[in-house]
PDB file of N, CA and C in Angstrom:
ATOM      1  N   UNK A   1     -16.503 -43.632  15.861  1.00  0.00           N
ATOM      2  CA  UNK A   1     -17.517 -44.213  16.703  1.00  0.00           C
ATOM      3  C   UNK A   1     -16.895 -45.234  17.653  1.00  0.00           C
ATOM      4  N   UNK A   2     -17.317 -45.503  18.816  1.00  0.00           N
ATOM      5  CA  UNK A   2     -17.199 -46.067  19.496  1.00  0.00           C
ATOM      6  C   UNK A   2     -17.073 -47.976  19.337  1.00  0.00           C
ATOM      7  N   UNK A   3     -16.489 -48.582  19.925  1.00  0.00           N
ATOM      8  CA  UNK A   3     -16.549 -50.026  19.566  1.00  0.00           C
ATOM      9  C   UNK A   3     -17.043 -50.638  20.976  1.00  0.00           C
ATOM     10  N   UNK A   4     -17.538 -51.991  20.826  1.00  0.00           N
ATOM     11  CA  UNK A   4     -17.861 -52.722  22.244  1.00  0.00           C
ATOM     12  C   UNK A   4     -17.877 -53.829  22.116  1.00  0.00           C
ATOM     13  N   UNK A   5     -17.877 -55.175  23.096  1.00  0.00           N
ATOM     14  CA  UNK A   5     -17.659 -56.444  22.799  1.00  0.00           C
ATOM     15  C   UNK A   5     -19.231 -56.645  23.148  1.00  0.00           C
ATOM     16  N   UNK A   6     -19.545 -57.929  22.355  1.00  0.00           N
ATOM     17  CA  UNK A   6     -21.378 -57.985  22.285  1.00  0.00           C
ATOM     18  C   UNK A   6     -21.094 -59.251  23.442  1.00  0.00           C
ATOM     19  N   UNK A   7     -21.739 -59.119  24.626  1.00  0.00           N
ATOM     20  CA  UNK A   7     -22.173 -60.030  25.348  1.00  0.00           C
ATOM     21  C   UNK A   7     -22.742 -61.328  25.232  1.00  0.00           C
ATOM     22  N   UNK A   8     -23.008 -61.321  24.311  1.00  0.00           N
ATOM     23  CA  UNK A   8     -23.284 -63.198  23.827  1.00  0.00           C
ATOM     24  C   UNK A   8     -22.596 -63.632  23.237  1.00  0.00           C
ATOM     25  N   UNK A   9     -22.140 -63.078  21.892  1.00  0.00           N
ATOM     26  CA  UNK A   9     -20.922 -64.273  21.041  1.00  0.00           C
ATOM     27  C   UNK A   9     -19.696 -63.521  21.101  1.00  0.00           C
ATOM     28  N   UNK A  10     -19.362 -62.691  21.603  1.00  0.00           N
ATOM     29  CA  UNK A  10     -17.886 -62.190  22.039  1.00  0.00           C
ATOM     30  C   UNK A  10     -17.214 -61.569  20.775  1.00  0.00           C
ATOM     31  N   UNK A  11     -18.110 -60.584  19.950  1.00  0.00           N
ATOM     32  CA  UNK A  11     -17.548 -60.197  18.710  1.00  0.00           C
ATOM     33  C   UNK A  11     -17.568 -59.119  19.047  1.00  0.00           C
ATOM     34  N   UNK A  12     -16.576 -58.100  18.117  1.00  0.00           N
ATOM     35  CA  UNK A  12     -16.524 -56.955  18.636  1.00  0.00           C
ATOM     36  C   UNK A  12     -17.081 -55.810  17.653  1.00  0.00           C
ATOM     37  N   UNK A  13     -17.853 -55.203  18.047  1.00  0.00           N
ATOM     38  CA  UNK A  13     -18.713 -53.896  17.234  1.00  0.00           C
ATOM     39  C   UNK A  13     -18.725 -52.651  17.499  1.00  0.00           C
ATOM     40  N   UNK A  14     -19.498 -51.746  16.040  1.00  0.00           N
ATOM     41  CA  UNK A  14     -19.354 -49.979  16.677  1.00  0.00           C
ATOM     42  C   UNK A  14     -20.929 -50.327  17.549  1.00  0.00           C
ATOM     43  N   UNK A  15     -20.946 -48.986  17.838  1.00  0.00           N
ATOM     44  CA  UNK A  15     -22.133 -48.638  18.336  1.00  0.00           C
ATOM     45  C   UNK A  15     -22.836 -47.849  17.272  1.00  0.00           C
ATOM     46  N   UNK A  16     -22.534 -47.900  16.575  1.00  0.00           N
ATOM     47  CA  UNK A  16     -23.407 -46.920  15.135  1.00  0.00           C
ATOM     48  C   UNK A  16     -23.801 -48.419  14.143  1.00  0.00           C
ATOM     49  N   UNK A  17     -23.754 -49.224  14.454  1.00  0.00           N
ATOM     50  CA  UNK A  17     -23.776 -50.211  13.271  1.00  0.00           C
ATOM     51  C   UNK A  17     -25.283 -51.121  13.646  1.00  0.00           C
ATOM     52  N   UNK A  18     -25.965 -50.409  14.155  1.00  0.00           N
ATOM     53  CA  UNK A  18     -27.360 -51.043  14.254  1.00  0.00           C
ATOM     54  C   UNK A  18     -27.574 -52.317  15.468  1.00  0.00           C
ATOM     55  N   UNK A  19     -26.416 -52.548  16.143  1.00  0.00           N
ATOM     56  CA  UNK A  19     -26.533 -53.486  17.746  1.00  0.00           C
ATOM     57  C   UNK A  19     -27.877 -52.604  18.542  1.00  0.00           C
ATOM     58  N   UNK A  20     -27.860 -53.402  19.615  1.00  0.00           N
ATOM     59  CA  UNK A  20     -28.644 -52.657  20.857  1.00  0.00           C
ATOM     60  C   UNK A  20     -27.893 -52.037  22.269  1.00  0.00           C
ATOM     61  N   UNK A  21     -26.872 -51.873  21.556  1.00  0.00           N
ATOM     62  CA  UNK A  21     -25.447 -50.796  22.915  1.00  0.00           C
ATOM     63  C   UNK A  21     -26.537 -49.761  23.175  1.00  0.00           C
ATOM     64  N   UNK A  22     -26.604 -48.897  22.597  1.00  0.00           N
ATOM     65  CA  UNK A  22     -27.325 -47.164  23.364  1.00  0.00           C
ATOM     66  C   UNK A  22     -28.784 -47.623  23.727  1.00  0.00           C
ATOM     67  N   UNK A  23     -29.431 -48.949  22.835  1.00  0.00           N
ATOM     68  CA  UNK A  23     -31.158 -49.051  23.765  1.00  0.00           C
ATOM     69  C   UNK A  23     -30.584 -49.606  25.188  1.00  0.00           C
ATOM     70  N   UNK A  24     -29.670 -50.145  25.473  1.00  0.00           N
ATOM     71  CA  UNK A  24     -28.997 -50.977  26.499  1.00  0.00           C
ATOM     72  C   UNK A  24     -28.841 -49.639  27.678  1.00  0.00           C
ATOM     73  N   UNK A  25     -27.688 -48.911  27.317  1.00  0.00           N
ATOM     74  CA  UNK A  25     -27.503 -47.858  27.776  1.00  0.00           C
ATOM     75  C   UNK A  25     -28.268 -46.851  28.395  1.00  0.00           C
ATOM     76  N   UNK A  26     -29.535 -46.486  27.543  1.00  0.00           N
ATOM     77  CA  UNK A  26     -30.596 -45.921  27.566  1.00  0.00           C
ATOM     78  C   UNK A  26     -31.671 -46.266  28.338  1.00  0.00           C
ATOM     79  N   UNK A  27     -31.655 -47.555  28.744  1.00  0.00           N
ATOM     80  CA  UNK A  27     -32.395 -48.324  29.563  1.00  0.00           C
ATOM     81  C   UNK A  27     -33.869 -48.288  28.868  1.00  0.00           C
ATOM     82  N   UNK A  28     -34.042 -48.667  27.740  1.00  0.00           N
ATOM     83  CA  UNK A  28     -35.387 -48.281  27.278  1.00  0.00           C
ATOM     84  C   UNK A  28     -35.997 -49.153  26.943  1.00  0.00           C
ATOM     85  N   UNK A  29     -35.895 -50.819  27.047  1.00  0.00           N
ATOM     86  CA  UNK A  29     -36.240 -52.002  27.507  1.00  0.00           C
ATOM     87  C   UNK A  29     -37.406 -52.221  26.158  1.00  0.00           C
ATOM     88  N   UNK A  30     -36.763 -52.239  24.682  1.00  0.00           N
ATOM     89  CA  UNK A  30     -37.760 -52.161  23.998  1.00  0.00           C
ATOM     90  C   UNK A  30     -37.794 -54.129  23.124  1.00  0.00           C
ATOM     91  N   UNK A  31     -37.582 -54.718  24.140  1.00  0.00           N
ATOM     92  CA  UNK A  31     -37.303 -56.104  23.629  1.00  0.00           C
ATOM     93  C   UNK A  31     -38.331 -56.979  24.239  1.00  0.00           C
ATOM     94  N   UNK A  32     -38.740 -58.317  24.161  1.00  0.00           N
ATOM     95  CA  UNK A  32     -39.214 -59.245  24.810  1.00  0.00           C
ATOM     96  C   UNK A  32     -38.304 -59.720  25.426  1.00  0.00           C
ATOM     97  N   UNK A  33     -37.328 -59.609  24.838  1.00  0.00           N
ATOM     98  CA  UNK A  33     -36.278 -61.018  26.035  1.00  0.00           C
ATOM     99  C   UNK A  33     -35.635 -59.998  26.566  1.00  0.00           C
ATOM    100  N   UNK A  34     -35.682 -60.041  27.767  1.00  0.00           N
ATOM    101  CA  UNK A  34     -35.060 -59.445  29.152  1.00  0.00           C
ATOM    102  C   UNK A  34     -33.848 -59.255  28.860  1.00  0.00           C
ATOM    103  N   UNK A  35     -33.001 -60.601  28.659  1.00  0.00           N
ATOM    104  CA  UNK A  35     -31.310 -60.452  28.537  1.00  0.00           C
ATOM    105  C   UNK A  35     -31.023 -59.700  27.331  1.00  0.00           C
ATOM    106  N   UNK A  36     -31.538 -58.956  26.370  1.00  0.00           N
ATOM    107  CA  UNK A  36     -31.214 -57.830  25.015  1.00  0.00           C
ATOM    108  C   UNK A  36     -31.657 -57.099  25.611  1.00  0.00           C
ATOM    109  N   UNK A  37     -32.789 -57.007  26.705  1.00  0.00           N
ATOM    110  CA  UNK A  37     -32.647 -55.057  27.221  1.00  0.00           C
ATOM    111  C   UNK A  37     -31.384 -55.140  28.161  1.00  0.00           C
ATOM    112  N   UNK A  38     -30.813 -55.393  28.815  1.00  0.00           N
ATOM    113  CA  UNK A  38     -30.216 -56.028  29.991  1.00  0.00           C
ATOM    114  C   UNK A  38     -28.457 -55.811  29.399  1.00  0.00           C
ATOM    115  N   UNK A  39     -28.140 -56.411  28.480  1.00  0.00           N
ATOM    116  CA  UNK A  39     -27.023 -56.927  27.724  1.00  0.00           C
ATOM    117  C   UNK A  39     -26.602 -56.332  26.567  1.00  0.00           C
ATOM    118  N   UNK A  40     -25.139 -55.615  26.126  1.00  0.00           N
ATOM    119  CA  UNK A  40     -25.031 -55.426  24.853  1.00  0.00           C
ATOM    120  C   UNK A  40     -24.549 -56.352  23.791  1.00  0.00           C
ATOM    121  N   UNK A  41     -25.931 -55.982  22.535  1.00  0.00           N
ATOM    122  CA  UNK A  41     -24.997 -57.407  21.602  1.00  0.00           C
ATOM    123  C   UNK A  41     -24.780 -56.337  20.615  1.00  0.00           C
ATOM    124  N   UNK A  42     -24.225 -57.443  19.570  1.00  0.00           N
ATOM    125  CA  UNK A  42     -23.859 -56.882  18.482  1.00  0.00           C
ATOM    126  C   UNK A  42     -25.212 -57.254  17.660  1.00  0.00           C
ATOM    127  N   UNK A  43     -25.068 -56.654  16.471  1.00  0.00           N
ATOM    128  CA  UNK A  43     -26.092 -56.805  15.262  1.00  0.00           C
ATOM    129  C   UNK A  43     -26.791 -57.698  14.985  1.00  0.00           C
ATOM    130  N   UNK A  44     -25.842 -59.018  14.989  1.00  0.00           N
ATOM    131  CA  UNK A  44     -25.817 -59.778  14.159  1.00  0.00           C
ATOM    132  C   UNK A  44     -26.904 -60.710  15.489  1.00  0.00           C
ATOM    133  N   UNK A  45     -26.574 -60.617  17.043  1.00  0.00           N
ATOM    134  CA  UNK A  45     -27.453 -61.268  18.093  1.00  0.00           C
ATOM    135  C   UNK A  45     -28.350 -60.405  18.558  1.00  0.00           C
ATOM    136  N   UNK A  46     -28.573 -59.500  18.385  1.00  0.00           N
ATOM    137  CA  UNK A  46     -29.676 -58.513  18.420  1.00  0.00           C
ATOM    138  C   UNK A  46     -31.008 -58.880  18.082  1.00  0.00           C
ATOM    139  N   UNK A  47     -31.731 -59.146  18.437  1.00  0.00           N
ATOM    140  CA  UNK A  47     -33.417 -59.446  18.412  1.00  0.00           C
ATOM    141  C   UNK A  47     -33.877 -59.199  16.797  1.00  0.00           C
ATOM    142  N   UNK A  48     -34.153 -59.598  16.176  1.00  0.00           N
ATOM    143  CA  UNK A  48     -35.230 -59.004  14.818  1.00  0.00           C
ATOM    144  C   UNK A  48     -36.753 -58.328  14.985  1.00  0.00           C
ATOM    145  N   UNK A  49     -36.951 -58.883  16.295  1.00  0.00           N
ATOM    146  CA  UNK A  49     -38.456 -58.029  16.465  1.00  0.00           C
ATOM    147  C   UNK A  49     -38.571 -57.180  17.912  1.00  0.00           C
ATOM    148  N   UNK A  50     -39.133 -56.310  17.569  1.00  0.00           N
ATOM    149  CA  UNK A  50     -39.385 -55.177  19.250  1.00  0.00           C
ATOM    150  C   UNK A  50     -40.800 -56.048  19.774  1.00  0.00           C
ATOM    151  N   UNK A  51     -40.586 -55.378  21.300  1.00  0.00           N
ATOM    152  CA  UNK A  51     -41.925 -55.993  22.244  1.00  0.00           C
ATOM    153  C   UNK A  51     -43.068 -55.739  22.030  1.00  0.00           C
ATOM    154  N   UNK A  52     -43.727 -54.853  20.859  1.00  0.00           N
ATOM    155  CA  UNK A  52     -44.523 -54.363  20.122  1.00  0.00           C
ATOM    156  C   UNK A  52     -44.873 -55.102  18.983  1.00  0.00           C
ATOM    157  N   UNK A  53     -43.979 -55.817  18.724  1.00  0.00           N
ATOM    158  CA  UNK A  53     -44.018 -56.765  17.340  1.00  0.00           C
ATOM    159  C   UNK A  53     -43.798 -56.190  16.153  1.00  0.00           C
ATOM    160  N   UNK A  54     -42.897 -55.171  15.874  1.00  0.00           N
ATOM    161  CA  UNK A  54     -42.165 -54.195  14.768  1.00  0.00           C
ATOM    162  C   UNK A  54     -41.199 -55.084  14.735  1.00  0.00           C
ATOM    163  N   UNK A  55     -40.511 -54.833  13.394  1.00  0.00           N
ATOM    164  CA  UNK A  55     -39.569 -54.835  12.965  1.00  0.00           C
ATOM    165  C   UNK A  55     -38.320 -54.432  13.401  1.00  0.00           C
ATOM    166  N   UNK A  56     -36.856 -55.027  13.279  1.00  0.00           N
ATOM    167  CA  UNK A  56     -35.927 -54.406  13.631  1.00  0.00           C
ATOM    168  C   UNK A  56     -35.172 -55.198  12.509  1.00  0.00           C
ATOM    169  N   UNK A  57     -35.165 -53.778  11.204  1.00  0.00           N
ATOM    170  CA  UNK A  57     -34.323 -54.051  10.198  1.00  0.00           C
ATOM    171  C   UNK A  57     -33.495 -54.573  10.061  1.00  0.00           C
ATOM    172  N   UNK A  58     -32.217 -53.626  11.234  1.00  0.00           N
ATOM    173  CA  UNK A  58     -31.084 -54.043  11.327  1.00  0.00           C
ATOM    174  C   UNK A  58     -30.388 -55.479  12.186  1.00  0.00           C
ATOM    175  N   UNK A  59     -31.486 -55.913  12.782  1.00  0.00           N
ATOM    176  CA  UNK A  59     -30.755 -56.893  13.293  1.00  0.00           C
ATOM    177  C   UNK A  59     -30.918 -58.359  12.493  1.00  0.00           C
ATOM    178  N   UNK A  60     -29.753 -59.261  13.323  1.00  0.00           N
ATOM    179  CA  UNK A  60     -29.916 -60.749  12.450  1.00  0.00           C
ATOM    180  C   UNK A  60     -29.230 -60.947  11.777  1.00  0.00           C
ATOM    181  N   UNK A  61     -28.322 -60.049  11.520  1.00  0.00           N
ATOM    182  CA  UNK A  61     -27.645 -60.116  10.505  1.00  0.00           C
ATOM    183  C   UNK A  61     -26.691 -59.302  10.066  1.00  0.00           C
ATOM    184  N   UNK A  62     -25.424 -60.065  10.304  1.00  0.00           N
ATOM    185  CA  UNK A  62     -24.164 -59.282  10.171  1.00  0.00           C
ATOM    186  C   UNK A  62     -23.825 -57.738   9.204  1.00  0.00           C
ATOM    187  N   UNK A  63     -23.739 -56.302   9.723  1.00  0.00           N
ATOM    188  CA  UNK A  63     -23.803 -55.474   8.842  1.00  0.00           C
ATOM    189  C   UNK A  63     -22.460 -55.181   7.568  1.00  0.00           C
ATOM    190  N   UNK A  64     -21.557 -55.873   8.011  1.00  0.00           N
ATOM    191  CA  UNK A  64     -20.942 -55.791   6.474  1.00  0.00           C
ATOM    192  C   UNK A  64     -20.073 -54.462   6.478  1.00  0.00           C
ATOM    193  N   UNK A  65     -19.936 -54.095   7.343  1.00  0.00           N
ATOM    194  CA  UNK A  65     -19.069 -52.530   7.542  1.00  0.00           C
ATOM    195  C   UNK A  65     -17.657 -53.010   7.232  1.00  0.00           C
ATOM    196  N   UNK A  66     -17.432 -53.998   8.319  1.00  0.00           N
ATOM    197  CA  UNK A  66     -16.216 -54.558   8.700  1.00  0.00           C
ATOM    198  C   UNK A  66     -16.338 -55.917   9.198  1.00  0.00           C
ATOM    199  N   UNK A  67     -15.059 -56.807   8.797  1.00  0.00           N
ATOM    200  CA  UNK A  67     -15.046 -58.058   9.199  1.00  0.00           C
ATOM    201  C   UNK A  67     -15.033 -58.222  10.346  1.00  0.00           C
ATOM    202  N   UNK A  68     -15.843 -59.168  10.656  1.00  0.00           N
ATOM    203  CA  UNK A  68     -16.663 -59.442  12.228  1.00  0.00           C
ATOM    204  C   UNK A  68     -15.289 -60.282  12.598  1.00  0.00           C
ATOM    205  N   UNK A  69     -14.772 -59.816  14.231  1.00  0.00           N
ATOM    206  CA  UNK A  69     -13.674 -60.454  14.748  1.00  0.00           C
ATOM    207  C   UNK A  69     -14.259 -60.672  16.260  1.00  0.00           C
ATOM    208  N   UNK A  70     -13.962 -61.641  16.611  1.00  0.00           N
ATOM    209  CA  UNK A  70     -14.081 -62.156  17.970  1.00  0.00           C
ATOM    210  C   UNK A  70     -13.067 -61.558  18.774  1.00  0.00           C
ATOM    211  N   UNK A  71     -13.203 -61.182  20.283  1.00  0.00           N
ATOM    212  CA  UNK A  71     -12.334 -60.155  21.128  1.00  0.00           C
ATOM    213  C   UNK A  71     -10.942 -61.335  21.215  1.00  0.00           C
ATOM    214  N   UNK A  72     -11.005 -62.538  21.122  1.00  0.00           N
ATOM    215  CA  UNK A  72      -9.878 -63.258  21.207  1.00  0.00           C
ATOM    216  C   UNK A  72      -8.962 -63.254  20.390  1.00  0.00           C
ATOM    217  N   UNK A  73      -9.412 -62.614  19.082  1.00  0.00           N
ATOM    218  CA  UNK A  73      -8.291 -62.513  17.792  1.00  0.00           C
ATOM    219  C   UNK A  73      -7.657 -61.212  18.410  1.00  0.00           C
ATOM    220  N   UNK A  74      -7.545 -60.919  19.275  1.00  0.00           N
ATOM    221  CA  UNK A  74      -6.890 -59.269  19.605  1.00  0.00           C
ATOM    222  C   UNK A  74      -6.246 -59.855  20.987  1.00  0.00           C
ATOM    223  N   UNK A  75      -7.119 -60.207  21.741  1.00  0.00           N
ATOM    224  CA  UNK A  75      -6.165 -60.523  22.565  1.00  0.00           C
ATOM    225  C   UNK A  75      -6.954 -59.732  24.162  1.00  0.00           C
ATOM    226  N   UNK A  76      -7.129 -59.958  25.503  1.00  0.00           N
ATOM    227  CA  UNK A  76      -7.427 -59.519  26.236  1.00  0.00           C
ATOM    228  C   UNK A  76      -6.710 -58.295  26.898  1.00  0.00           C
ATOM    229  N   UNK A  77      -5.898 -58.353  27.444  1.00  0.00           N
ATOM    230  CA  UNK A  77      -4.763 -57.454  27.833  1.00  0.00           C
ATOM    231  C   UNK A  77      -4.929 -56.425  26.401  1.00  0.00           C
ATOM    232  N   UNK A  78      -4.207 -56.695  25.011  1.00  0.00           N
ATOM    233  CA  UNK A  78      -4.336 -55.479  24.160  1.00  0.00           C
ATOM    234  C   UNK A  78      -5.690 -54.649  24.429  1.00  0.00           C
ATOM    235  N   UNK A  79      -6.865 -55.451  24.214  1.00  0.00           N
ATOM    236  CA  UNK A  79      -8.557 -54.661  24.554  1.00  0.00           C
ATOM    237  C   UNK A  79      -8.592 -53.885  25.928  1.00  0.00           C
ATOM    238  N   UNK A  80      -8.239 -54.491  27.019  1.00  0.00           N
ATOM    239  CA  UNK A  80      -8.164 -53.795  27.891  1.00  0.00           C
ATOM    240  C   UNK A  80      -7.097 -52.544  28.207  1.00  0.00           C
ATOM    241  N   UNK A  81      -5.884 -52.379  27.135  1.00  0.00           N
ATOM    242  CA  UNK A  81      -4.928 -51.315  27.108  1.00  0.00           C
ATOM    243  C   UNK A  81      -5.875 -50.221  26.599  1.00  0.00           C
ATOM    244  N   UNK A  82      -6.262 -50.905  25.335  1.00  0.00           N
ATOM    245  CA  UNK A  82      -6.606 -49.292  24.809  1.00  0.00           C
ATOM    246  C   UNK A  82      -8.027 -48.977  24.940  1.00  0.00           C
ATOM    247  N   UNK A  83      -8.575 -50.246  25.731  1.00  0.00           N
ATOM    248  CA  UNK A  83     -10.070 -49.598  26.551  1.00  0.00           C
ATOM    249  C   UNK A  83      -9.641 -48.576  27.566  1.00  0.00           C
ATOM    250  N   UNK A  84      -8.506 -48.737  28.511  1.00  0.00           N
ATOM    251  CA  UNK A  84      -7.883 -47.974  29.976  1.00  0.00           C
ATOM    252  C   UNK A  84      -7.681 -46.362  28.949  1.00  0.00           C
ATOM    253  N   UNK A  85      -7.187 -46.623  27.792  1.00  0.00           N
ATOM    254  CA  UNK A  85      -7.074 -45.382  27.445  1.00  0.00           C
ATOM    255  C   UNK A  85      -8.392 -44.063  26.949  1.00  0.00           C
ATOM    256  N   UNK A  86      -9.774 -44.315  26.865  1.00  0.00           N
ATOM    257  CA  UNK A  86     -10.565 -44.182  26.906  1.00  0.00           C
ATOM    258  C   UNK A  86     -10.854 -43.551  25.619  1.00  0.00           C
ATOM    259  N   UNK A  87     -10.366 -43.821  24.644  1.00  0.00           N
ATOM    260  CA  UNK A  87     -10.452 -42.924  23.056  1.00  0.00           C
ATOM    261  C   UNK A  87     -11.519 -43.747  22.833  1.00  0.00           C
ATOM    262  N   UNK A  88     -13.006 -44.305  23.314  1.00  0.00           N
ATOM    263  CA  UNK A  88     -13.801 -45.076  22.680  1.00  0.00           C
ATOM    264  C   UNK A  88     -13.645 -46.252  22.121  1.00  0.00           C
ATOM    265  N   UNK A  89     -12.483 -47.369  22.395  1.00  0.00           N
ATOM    266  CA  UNK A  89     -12.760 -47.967  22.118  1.00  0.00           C
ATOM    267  C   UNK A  89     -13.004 -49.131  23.116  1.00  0.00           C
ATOM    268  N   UNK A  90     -13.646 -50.643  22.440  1.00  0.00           N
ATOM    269  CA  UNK A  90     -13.913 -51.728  23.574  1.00  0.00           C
ATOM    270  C   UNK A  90     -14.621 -50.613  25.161  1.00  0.00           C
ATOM    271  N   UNK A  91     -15.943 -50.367  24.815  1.00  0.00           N
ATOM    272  CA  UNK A  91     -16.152 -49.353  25.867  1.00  0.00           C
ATOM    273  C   UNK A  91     -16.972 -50.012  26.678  1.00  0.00           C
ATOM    274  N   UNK A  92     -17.165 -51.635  26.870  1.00  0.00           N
ATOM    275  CA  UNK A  92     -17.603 -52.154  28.179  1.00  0.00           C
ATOM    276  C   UNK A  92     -16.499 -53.445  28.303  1.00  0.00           C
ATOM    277  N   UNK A  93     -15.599 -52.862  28.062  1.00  0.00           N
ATOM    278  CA  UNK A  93     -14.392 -54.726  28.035  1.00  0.00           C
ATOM    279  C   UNK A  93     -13.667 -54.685  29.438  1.00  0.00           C
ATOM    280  N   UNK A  94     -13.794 -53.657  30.528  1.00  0.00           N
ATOM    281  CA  UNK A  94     -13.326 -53.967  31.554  1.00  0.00           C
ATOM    282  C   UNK A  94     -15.180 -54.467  32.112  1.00  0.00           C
ATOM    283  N   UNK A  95     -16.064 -54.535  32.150  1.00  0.00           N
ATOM    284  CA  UNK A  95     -16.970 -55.114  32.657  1.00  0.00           C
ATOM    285  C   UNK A  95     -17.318 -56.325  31.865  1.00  0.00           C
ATOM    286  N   UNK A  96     -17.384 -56.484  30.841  1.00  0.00           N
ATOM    287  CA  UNK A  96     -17.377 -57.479  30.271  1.00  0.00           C
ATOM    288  C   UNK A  96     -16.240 -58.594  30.346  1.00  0.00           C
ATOM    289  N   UNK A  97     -15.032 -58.585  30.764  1.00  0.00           N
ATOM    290  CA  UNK A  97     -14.178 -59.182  31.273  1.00  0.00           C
ATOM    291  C   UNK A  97     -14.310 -59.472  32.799  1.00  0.00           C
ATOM    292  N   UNK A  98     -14.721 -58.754  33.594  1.00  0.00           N
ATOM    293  CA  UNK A  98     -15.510 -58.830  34.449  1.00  0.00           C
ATOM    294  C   UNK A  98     -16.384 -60.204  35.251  1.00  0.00           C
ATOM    295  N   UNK A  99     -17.531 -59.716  34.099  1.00  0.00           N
ATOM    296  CA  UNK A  99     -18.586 -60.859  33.910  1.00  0.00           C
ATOM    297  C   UNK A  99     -18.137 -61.969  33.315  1.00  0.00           C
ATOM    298  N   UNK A 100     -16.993 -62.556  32.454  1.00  0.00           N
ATOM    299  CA  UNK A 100     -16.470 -63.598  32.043  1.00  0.00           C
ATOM    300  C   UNK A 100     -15.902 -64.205  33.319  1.00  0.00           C
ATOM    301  N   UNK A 101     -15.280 -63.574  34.241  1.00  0.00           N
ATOM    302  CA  UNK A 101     -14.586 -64.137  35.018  1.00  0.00           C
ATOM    303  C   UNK A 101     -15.522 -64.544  36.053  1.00  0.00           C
ATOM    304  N   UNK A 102     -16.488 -63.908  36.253  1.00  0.00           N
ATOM    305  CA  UNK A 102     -17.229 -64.602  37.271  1.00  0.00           C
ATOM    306  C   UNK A 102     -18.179 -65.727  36.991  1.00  0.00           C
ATOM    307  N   UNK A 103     -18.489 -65.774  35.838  1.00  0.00           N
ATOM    308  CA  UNK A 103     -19.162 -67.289  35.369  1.00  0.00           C
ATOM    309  C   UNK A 103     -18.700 -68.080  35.437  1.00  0.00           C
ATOM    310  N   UNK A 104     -16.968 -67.800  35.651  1.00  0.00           N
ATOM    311  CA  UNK A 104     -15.565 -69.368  35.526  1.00  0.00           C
ATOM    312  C   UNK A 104     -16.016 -69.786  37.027  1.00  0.00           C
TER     313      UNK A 104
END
């Protein structure tokens, strides 16, 4: 599965592990807060409730697959090597590096 850096706390996740990457992707805007339809996070910053007022099991809370690492324990340049190589992984870290640089 695919990995991605979550746009708010800079940790890095699959896309199978219950984040909002593919509702993001999908454009299917099933949040109240604008910036989670808008933005990919990981799990753990992912909304707990839909704009409907359901449940969202999976979020809130770190899933426990794998130890949660911040994109800085790897290193920028490494993320962006083997993002350029396109085997799925870090699959928004040239835009997400991107958007870091333009907030500086």
């Amino acid at each position: 599965m695919s990995t991605y850096i979550c746009e708010k706390c800079g940790c890095i996740d699959n896309t199978a592990c219950g984040g909002n990457y593919w509702l993001v992707k999908g454009k299917l805007n099933l949040f109240k807060d604008e910036y989670s339809n808008t933005h990919c996070l990981c799990v753990e910053c992912t909304p707990t409730e839909f704009s409907d007022g359901s449940k969202n099991k999976d979020a809130g809370k770190w899933h426990n697959r794998f130890p949660k690492k911040h994109w800085s324990e790897l290193g920028k340049e490494h993320i962006l090597r083997l993002s350029s190589k396109q085997s799925g992984n870090y699959v928004n870290a040239e835009e997400y590096f991107k958007n870091l640089e333009d907030k500086e």
